[in-house]
PDB file of N, CA and C in Angstrom:
ATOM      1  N   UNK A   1     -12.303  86.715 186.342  1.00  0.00           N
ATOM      2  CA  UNK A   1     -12.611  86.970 184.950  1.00  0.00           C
ATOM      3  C   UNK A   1     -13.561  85.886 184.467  1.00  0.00           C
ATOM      4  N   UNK A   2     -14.613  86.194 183.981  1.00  0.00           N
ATOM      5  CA  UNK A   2     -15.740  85.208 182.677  1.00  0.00           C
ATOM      6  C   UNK A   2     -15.913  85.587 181.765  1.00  0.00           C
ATOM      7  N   UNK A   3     -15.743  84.849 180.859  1.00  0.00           N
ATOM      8  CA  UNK A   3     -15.829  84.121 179.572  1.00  0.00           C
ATOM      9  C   UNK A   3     -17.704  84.166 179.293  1.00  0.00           C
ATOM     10  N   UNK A   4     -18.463  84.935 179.114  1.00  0.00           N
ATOM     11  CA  UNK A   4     -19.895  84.382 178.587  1.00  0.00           C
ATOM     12  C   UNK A   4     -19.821  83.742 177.761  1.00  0.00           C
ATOM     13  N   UNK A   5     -21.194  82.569 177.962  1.00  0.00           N
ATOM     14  CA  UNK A   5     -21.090  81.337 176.601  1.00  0.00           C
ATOM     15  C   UNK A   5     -22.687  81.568 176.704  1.00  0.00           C
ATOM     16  N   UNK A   6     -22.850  81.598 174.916  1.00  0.00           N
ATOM     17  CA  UNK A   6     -24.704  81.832 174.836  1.00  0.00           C
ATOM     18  C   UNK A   6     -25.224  80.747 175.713  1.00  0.00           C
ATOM     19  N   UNK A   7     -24.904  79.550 175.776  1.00  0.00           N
ATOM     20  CA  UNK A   7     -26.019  78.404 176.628  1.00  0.00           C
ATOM     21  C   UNK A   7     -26.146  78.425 177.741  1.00  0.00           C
ATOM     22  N   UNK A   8     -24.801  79.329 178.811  1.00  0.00           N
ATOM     23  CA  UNK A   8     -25.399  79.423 180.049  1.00  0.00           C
ATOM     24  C   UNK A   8     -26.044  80.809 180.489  1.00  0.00           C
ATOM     25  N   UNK A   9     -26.366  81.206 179.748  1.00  0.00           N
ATOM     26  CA  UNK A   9     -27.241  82.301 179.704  1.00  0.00           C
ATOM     27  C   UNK A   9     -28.913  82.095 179.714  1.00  0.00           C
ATOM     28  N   UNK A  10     -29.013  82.145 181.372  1.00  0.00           N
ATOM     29  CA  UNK A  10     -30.477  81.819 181.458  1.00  0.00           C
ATOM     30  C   UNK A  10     -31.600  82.840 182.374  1.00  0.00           C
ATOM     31  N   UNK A  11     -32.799  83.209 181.869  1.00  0.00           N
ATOM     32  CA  UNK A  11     -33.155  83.959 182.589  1.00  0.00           C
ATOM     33  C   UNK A  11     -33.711  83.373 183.865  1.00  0.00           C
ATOM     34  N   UNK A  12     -33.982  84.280 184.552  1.00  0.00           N
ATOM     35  CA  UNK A  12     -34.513  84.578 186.062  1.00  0.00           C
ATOM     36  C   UNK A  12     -34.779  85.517 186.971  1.00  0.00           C
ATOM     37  N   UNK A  13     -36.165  85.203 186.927  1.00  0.00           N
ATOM     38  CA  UNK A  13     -37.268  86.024 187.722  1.00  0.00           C
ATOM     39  C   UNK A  13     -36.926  86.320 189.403  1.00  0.00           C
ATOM     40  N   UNK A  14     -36.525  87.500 189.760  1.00  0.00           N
ATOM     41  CA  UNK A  14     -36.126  87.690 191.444  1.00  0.00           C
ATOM     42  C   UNK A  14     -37.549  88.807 191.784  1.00  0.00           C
ATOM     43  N   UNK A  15     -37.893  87.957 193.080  1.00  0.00           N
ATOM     44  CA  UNK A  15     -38.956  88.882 193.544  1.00  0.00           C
ATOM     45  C   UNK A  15     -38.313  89.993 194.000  1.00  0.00           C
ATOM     46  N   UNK A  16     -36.568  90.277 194.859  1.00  0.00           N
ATOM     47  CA  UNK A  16     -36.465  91.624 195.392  1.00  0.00           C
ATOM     48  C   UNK A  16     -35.397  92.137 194.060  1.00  0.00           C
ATOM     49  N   UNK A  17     -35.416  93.280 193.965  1.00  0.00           N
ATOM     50  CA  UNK A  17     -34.916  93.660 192.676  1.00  0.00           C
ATOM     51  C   UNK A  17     -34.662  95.142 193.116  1.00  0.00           C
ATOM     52  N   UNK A  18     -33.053  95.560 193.050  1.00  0.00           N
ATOM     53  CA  UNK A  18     -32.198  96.942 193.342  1.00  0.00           C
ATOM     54  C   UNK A  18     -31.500  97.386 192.666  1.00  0.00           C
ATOM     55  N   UNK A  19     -31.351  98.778 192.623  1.00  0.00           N
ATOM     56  CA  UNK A  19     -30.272  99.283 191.762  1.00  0.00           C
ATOM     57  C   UNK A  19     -28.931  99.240 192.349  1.00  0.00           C
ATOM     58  N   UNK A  20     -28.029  99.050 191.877  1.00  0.00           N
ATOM     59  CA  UNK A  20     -26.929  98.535 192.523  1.00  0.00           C
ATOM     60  C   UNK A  20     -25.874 100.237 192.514  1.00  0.00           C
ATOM     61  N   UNK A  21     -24.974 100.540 193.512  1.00  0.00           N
ATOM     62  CA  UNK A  21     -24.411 101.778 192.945  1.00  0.00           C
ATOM     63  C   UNK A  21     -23.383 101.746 192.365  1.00  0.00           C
ATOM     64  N   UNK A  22     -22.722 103.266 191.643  1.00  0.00           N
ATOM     65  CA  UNK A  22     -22.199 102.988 190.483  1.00  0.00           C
ATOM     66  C   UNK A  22     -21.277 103.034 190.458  1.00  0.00           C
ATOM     67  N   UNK A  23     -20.254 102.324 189.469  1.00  0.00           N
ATOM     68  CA  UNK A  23     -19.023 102.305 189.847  1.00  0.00           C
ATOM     69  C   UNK A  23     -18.110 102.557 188.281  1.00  0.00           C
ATOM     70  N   UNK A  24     -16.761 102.668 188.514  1.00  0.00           N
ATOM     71  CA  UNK A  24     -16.083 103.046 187.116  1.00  0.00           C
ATOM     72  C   UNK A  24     -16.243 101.981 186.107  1.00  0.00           C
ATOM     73  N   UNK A  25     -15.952 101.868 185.420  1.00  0.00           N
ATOM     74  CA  UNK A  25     -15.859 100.453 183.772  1.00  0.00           C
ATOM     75  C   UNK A  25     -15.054 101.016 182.937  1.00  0.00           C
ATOM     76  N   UNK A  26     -14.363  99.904 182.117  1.00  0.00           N
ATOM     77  CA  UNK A  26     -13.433 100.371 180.877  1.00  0.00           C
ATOM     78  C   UNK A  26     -14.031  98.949 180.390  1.00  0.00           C
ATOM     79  N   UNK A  27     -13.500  99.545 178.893  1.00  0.00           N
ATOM     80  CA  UNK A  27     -13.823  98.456 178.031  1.00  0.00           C
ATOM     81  C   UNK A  27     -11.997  97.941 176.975  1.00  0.00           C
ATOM     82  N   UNK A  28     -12.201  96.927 176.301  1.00  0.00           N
ATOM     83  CA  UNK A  28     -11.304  96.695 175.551  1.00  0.00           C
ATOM     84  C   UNK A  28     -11.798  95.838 174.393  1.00  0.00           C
ATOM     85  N   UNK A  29     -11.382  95.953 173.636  1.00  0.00           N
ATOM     86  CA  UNK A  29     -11.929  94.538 172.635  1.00  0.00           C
ATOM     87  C   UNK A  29      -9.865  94.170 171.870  1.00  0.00           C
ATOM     88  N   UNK A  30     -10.378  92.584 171.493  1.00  0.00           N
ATOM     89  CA  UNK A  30      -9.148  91.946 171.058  1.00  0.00           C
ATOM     90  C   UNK A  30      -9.679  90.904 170.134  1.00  0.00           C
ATOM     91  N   UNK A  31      -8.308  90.838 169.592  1.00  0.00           N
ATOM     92  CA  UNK A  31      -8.636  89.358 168.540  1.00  0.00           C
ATOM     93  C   UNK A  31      -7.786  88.038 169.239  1.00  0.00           C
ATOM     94  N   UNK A  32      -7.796  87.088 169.236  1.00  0.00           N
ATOM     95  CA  UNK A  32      -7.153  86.138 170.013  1.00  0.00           C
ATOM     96  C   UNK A  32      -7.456  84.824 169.288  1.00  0.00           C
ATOM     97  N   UNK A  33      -6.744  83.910 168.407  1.00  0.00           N
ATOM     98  CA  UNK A  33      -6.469  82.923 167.499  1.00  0.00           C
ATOM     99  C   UNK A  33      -7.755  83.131 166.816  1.00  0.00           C
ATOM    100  N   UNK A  34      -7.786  84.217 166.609  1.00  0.00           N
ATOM    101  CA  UNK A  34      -8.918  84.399 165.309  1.00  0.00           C
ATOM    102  C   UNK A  34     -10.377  84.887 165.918  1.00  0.00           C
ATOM    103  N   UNK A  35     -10.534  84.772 167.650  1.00  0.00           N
ATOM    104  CA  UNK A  35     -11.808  85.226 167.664  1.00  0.00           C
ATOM    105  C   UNK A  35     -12.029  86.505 168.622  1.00  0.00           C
ATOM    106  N   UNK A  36     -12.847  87.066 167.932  1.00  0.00           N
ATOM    107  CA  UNK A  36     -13.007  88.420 168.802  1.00  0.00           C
ATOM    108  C   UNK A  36     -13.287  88.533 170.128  1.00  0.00           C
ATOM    109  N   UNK A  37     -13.253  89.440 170.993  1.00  0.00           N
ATOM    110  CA  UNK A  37     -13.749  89.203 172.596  1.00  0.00           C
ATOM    111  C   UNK A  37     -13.771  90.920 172.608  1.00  0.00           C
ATOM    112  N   UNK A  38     -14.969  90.874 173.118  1.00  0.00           N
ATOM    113  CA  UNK A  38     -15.140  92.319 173.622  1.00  0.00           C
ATOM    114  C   UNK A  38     -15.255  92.085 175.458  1.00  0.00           C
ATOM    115  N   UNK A  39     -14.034  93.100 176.270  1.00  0.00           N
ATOM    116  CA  UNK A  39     -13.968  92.761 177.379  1.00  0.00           C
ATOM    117  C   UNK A  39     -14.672  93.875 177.938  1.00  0.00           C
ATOM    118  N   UNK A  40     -15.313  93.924 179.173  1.00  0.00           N
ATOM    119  CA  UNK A  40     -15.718  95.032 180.381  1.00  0.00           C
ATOM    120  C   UNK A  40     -15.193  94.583 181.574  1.00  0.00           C
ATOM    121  N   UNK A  41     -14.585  95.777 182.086  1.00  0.00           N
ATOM    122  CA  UNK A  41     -13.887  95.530 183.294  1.00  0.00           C
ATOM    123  C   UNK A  41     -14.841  96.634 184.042  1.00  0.00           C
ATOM    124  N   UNK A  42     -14.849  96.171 185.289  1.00  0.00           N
ATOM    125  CA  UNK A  42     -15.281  97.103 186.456  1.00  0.00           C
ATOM    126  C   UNK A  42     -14.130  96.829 188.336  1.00  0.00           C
ATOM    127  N   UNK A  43     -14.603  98.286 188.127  1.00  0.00           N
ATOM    128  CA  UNK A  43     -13.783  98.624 189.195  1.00  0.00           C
ATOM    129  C   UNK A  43     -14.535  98.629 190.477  1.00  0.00           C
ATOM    130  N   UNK A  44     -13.531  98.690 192.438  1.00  0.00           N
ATOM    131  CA  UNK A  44     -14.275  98.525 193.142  1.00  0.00           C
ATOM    132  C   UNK A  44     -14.954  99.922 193.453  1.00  0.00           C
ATOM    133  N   UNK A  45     -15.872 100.295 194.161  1.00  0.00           N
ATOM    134  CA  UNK A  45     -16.363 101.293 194.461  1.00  0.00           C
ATOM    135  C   UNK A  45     -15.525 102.200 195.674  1.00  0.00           C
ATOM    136  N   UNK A  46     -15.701 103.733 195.306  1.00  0.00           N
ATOM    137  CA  UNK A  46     -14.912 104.494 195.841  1.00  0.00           C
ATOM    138  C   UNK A  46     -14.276 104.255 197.414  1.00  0.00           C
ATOM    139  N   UNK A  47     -15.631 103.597 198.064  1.00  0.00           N
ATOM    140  CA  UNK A  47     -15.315 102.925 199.324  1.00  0.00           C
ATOM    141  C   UNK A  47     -14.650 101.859 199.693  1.00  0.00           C
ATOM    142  N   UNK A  48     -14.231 101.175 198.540  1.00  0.00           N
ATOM    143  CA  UNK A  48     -12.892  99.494 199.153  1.00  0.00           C
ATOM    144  C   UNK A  48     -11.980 100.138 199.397  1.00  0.00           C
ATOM    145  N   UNK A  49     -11.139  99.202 199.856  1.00  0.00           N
ATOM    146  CA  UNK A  49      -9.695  99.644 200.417  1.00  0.00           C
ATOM    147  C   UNK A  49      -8.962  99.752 199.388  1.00  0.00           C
ATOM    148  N   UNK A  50      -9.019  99.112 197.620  1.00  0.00           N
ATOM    149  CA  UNK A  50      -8.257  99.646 196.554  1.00  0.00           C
ATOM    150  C   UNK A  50      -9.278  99.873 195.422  1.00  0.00           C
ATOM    151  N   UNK A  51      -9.756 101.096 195.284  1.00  0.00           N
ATOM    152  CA  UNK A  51     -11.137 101.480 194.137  1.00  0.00           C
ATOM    153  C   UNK A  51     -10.466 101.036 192.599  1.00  0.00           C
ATOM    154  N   UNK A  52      -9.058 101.239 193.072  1.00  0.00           N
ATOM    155  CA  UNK A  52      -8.582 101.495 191.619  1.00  0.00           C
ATOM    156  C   UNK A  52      -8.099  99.836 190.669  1.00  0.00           C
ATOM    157  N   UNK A  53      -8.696  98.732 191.573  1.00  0.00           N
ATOM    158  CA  UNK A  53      -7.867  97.261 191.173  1.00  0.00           C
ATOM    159  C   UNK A  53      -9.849  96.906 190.868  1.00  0.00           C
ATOM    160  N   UNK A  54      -9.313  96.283 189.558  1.00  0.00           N
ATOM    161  CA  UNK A  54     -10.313  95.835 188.852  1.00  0.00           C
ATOM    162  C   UNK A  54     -11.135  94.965 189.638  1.00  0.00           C
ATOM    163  N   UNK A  55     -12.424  94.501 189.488  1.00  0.00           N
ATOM    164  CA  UNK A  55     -13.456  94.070 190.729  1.00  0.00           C
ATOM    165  C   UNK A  55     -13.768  92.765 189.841  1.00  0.00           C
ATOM    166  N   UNK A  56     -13.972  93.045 188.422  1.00  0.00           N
ATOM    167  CA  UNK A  56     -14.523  91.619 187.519  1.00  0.00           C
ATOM    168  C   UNK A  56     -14.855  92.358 186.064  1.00  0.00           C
ATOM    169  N   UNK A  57     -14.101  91.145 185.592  1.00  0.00           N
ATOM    170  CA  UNK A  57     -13.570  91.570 184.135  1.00  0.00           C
ATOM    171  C   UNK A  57     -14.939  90.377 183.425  1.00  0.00           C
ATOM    172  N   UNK A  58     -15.620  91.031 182.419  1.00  0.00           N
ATOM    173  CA  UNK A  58     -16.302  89.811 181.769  1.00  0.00           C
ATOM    174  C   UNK A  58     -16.545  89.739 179.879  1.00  0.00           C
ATOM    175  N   UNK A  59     -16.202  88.707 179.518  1.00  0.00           N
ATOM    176  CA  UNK A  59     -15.715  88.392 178.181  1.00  0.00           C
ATOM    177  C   UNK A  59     -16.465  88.029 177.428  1.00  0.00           C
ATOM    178  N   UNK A  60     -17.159  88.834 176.093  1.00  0.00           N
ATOM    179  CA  UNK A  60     -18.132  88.468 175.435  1.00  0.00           C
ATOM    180  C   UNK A  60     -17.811  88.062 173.877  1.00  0.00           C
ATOM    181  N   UNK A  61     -17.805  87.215 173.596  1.00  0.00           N
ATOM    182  CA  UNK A  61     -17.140  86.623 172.016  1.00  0.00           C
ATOM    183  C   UNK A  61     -18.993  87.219 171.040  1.00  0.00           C
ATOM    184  N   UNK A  62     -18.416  87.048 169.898  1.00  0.00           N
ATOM    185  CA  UNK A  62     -19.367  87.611 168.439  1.00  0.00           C
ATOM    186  C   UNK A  62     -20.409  87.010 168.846  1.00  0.00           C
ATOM    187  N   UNK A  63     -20.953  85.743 169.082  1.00  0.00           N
ATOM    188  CA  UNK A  63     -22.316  85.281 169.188  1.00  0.00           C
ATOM    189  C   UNK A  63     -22.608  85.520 170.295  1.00  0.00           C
ATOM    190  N   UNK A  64     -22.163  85.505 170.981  1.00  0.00           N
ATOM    191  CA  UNK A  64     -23.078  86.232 172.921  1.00  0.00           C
ATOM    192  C   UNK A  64     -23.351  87.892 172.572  1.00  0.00           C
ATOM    193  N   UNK A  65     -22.799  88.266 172.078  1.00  0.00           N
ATOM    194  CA  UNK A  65     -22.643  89.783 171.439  1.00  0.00           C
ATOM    195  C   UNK A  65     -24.756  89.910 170.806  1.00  0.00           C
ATOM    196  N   UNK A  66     -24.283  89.129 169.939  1.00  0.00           N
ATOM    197  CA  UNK A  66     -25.313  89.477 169.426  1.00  0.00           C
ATOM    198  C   UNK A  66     -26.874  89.379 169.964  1.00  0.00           C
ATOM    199  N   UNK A  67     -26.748  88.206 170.484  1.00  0.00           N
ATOM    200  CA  UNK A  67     -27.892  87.413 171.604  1.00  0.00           C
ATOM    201  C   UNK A  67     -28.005  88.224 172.424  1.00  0.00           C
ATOM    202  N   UNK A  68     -27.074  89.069 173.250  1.00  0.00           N
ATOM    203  CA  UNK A  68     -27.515  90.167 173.811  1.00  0.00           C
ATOM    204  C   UNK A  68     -27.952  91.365 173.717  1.00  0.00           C
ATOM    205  N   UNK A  69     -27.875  91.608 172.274  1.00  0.00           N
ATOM    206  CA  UNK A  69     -28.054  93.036 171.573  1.00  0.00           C
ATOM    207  C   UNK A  69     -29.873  92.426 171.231  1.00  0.00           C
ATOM    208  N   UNK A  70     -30.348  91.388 171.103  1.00  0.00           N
ATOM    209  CA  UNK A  70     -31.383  90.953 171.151  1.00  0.00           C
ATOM    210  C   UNK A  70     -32.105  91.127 172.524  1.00  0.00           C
ATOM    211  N   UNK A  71     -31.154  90.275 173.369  1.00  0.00           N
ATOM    212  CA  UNK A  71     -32.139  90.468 174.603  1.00  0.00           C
ATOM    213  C   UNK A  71     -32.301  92.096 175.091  1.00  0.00           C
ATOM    214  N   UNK A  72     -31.049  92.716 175.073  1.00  0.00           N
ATOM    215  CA  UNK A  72     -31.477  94.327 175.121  1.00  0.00           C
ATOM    216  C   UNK A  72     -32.639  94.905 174.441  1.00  0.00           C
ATOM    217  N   UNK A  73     -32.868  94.524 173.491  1.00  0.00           N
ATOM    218  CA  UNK A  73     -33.726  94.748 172.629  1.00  0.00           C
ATOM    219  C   UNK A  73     -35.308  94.797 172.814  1.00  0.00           C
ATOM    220  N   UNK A  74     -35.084  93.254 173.192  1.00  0.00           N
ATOM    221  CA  UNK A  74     -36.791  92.730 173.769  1.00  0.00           C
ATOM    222  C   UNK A  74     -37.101  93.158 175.076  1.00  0.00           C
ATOM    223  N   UNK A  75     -35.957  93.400 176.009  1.00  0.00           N
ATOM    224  CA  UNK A  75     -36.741  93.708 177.224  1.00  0.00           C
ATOM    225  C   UNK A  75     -36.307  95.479 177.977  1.00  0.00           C
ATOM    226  N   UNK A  76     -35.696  95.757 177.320  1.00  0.00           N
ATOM    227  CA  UNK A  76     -35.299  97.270 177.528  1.00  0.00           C
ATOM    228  C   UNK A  76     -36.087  97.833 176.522  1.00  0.00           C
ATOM    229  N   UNK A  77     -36.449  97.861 175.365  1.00  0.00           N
ATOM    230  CA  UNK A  77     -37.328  98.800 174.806  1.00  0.00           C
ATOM    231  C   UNK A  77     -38.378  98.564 173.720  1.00  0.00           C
TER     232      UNK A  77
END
């Protein structure tokens, strides 16, 4: 499980670059001593030995939220 924090959020340029294949996700959001967390979980792909046990859970609080609704922004459209 991670926790995103806006400062280690850094870009980087990869010369080989793939689409990765696809796999299930759920989401959750919570409040927790006052601060929000919106979670995404992903699952393993149909081919592991358990598809159905979560693969990596990752945790985005209100200000990474937003910083990313930015970076979506600027470089997706």
């Amino acid at each position: 499980m991670a926790l995103i924090q806006k400062e280690k959020i850094i870009r980087l340029d990869k010369e080989r670059n793939s689409i990765h294949s696809t796999v299930n996700c759920t989401y959750t959001s919570f409040e927790l001593e006052g601060k929000k967390i919106f979670q995404l979980d992903t699952y393993g792909s149909s081919d592991r030995q358990h598809p159905e046990k979560i693969s990596q859970s990752l945790q985005i609080d209100q200000e990474v939220a937003k910083m990313l609704i930015g970076l979506f922004m600027k470089e997706l459209f």
